[in-house]
N, C-alpha and C. Protein backbone atom coordinates (compact mmCIF):
# COMPACT_ATOMS: atom_id res chain seq x y z
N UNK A 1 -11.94 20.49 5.29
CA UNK A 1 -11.23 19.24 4.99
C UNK A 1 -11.94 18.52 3.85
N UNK A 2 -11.10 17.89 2.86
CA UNK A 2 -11.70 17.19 1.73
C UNK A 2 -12.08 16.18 2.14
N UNK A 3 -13.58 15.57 1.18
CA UNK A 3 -14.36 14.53 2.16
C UNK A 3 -13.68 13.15 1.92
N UNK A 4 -12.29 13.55 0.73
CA UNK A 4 -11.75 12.01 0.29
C UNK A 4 -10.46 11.80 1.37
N UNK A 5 -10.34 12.64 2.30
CA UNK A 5 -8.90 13.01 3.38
C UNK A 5 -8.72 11.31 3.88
N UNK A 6 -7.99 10.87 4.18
CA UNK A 6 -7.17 9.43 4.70
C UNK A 6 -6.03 9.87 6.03
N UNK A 7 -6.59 9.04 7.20
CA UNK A 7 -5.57 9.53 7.89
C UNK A 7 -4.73 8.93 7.90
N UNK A 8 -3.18 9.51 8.33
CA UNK A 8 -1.93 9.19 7.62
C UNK A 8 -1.80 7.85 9.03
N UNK A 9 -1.19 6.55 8.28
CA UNK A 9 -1.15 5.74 9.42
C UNK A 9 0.46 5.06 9.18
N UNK A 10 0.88 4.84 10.00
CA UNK A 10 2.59 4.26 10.11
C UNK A 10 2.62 2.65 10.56
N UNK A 11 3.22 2.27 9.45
CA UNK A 11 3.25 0.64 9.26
C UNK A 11 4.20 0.29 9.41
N UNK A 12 5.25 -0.55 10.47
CA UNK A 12 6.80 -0.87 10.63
C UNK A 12 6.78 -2.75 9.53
N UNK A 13 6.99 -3.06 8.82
CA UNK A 13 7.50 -3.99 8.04
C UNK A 13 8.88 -4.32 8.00
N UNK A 14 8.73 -5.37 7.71
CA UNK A 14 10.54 -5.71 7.15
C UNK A 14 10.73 -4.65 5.90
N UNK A 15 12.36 -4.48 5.78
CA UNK A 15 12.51 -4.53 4.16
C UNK A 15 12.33 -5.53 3.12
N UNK A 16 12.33 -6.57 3.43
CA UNK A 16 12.35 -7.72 2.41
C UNK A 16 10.62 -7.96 2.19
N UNK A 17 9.70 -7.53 2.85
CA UNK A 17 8.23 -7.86 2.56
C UNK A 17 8.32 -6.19 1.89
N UNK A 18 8.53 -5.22 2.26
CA UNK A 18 8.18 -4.30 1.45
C UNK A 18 8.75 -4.16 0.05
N UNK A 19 9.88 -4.48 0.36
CA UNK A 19 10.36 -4.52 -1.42
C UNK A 19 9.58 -5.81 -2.52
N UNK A 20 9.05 -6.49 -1.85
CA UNK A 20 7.96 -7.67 -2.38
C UNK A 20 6.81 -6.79 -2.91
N UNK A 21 6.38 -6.29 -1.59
CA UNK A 21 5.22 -5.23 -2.22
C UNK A 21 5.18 -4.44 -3.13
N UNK A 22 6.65 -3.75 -3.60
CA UNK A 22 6.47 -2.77 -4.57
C UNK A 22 6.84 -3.33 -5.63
N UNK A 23 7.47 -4.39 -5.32
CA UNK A 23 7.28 -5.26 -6.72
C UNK A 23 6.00 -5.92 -7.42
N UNK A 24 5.18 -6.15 -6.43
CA UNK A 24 3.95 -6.75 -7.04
C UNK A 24 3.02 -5.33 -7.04
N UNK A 25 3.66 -4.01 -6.58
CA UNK A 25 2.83 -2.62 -7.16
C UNK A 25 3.10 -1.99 -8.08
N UNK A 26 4.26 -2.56 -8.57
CA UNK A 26 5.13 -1.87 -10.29
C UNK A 26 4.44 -2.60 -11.05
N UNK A 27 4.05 -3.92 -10.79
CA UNK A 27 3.52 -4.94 -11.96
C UNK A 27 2.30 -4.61 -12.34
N UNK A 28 1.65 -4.19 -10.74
CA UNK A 28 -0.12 -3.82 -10.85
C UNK A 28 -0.32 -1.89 -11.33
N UNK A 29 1.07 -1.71 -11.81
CA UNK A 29 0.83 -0.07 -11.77
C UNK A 29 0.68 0.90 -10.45
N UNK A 30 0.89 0.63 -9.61
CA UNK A 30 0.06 0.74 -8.25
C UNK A 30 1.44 1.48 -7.44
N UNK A 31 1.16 2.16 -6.30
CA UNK A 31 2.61 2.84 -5.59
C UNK A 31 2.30 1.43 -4.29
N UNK A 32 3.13 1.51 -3.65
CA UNK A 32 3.04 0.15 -2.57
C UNK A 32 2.07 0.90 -1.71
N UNK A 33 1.75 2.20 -1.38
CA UNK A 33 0.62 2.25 -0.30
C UNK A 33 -0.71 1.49 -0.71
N UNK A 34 -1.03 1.73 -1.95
CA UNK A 34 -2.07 1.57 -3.06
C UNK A 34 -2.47 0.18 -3.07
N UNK A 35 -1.31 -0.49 -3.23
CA UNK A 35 -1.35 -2.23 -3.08
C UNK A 35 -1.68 -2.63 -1.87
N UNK A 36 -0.97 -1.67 -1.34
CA UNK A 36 -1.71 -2.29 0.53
C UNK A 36 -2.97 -1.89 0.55
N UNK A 37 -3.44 -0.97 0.73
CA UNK A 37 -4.93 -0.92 0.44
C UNK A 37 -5.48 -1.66 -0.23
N UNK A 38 -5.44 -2.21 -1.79
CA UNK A 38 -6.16 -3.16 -2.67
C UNK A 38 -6.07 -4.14 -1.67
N UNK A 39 -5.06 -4.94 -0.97
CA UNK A 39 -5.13 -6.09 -0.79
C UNK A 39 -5.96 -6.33 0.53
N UNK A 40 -5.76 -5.19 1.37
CA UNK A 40 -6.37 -5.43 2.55
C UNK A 40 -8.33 -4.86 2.18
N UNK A 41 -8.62 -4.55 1.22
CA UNK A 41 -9.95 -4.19 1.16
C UNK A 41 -10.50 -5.46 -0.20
N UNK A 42 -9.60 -6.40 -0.79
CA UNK A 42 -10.28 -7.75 -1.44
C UNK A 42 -10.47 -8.49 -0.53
N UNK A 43 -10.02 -8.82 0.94
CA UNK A 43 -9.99 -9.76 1.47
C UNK A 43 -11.00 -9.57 2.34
């Protein structure tokens, strides 16, 4: 197993907060998993 492996985890959201998210992950370049990660590891 690669030592960078992530285990796969399942997040139930609204649609209306996720489509927020990938909007503020198109802006940051970012895919919306990516943004969730950034945001939950600045805080």
């Amino acid at each position: 197993m690669p030592g960078n492996y992530f285990s796969p985890f399942s997040l139930r959201i609204s649609e209306e907060l996720l489509e927020k998210i990938k909007f503020i992950a198109a802006s940051n370049k970012r895919s919306a998993n990516k943004e969730i990660e950034f945001i939950l590891e600045t805080q």
